[in-house]
Protein backbone atom coordinates (compact mmCIF):
# COMPACT_ATOMS: atom_id res chain seq x y z
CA UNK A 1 71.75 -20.19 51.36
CA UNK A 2 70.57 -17.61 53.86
CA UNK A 3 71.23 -15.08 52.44
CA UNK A 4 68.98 -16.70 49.24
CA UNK A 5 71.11 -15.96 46.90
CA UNK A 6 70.60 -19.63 45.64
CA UNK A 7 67.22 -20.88 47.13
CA UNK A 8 64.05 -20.02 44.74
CA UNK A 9 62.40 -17.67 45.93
CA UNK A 10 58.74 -19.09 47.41
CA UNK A 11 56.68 -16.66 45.32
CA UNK A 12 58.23 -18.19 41.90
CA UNK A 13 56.28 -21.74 42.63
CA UNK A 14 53.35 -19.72 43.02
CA UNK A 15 53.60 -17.20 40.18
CA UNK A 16 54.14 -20.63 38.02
CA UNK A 17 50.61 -21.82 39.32
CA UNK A 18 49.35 -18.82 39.08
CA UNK A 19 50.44 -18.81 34.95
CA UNK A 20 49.60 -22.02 34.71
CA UNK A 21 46.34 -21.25 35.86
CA UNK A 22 45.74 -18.19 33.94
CA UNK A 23 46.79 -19.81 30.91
CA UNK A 24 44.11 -22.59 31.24
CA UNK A 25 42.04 -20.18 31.73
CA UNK A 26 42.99 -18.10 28.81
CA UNK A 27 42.23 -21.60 26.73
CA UNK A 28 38.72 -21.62 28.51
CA UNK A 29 37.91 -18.39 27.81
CA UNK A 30 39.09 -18.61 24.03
CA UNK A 31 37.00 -21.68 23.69
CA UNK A 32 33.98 -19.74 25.17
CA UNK A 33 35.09 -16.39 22.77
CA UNK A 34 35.46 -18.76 19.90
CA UNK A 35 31.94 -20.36 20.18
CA UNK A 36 30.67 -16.94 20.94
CA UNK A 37 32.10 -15.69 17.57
CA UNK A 38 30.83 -18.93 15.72
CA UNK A 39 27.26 -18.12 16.94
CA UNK A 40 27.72 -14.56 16.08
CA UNK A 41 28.93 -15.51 13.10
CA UNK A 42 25.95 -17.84 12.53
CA UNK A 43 23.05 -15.20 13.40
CA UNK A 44 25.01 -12.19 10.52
CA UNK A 45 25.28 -15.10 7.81
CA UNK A 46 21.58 -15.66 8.39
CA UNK A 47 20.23 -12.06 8.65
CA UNK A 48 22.62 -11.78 5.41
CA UNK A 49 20.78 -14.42 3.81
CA UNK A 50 17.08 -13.20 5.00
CA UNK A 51 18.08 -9.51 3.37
CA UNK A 52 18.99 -11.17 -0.15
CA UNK A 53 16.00 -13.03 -0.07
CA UNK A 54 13.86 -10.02 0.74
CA UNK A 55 16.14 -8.08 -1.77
CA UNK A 56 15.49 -10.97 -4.55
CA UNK A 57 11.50 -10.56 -3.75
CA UNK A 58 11.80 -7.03 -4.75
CA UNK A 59 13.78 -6.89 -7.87
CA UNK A 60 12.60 -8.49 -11.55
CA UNK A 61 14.88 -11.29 -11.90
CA UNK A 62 13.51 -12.76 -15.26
CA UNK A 63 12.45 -16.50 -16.00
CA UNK A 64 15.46 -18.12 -16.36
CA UNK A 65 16.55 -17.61 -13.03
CA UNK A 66 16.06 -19.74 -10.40
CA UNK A 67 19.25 -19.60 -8.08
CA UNK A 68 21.62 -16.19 -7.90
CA UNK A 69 25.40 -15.95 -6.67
CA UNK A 70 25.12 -12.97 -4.42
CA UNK A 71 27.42 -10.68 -6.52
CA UNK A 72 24.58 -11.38 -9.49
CA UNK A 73 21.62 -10.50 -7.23
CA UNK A 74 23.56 -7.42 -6.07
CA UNK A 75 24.20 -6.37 -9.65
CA UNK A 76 20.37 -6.70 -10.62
CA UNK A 77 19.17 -4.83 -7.92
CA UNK A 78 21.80 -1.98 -8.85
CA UNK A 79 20.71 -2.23 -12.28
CA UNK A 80 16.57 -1.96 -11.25
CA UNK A 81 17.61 0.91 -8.60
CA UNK A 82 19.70 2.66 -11.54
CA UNK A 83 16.26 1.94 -13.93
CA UNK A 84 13.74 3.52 -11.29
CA UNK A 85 15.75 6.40 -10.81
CA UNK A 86 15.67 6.94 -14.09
CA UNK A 87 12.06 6.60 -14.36
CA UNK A 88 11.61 9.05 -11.69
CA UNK A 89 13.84 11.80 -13.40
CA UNK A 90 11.50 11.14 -16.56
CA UNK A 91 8.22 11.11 -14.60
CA UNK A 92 9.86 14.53 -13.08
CA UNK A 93 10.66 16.38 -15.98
CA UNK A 94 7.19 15.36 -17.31
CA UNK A 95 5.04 16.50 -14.29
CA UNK A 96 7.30 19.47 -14.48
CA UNK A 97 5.85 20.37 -18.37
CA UNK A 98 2.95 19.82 -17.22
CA UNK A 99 2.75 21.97 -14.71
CA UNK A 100 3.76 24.76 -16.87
CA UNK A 101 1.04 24.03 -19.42
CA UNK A 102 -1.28 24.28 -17.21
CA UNK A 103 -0.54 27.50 -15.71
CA UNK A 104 0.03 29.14 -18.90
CA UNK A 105 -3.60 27.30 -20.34
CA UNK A 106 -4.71 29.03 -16.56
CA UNK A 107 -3.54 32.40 -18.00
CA UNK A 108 -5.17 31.60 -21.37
CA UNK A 109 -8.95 30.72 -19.68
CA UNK A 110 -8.42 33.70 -16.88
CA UNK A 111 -7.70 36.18 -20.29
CA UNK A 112 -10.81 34.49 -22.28
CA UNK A 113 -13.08 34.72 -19.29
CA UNK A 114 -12.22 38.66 -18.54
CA UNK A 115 -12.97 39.23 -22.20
CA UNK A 116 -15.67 37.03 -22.94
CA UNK A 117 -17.00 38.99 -19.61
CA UNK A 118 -16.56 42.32 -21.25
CA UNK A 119 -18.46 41.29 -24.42
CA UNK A 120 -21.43 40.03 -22.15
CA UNK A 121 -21.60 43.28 -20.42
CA UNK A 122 -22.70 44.64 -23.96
CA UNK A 123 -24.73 41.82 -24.89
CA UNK A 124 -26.11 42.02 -21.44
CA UNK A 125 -27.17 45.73 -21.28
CA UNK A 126 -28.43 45.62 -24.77
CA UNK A 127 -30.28 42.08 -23.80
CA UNK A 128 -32.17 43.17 -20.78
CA UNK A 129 -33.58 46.41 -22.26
CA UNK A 130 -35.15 43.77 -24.89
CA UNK A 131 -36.43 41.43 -21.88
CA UNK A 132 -37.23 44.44 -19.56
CA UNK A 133 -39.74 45.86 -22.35
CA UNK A 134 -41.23 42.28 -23.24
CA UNK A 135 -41.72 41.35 -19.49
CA UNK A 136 -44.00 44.88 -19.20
CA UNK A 137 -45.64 43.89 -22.64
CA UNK A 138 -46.14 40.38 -21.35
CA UNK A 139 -47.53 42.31 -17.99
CA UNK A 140 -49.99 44.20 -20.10
C-alpha cells in the first residue's frame, strides 16, 4: 500500500467528477445547440417560404392553380425564365434589323439629299436670274 501500487490514485475520483461533469455539460450544451439549430432551422424554412411566395407573385401560374408543391412552382418559373429569354433573343435580333435598315435608309436620304442638292443648284442659278430681273422690273 505505500508504495500505491494498490490504492487509487486521488486524482482518478476527481477526473470521474470531472467527466461526469463535463458530460452533463456536454448534454446541456447539446440541448442549447439543438434548440439553436431548431430555431435556425425555423427562420431558413420561413425565408424559404417568403422567396416562393415572392417567386409565385412573379411568374403566370394560370387559373387553375391555387396551391403549388415547390418542385411545380420551381418548374414554372424555369419554364417563364426559359420563355423571356427567348423573347429577349427575338426582341434582339429584331432591334438588330432594324438598326441596319435604318442606317442603310440613312445612306439612301444622305445620297438623295446630295443629289437632290445638286439639281437645286441648277434650278437655283437659273431661278434667281428670273427673280433677280423681276425684282428690278417690280423696282421700276
Amino acid at each position: 500500500c505505500e508504495h500505491g501500487y494498490a490504492s487509487t490514485y486521488p486524482a482518478t475520483q476527481t477526473a470521474h467528477q470531472h467527466k461526469q461533469r463535463k458530460f452533463k455539460n456536454r448534454k446541456l450544451d447539446n440541448i442549447h445547440n439543438r434548440s439553436a439549430h431548431n430555431e435556425l432551422e425555423k427562420n431558413r424554412r420561413a425565408h424559404l417560404r417568403l422567396c416562393l411566395e415572392r417567386l409565385k407573385s412573379l411568374i403566370p401560374l394560370g387559373p387553375d392553380c391555387s396551391r403549388h408543391t415547390t418542385l411545380g412552382l420551381l418548374n414554372k418559373a424555369k419554364a417563364h425564365i426559359k420563355k423571356l429569354e427567348e423573347n429577349d433573343r427575338r426582341s434582339q435580333h429584331q432591334l438588330e434589323t432594324l438598326e441596319r435598315e435604318q442606317r442603310h435608309l440613312q445612306r439612301q436620304l444622305a445620297q438623295l439629299q446630295t443629289h437632290g442638292e445638286r439639281e437645286r443648284v441648277r434650278t437655283d442659278s437659273l431661278g434667281s436670274r428670273m427673280d433677280s430681273d423681276r425684282s428690278e422690273s417690280d423696282r421700276g
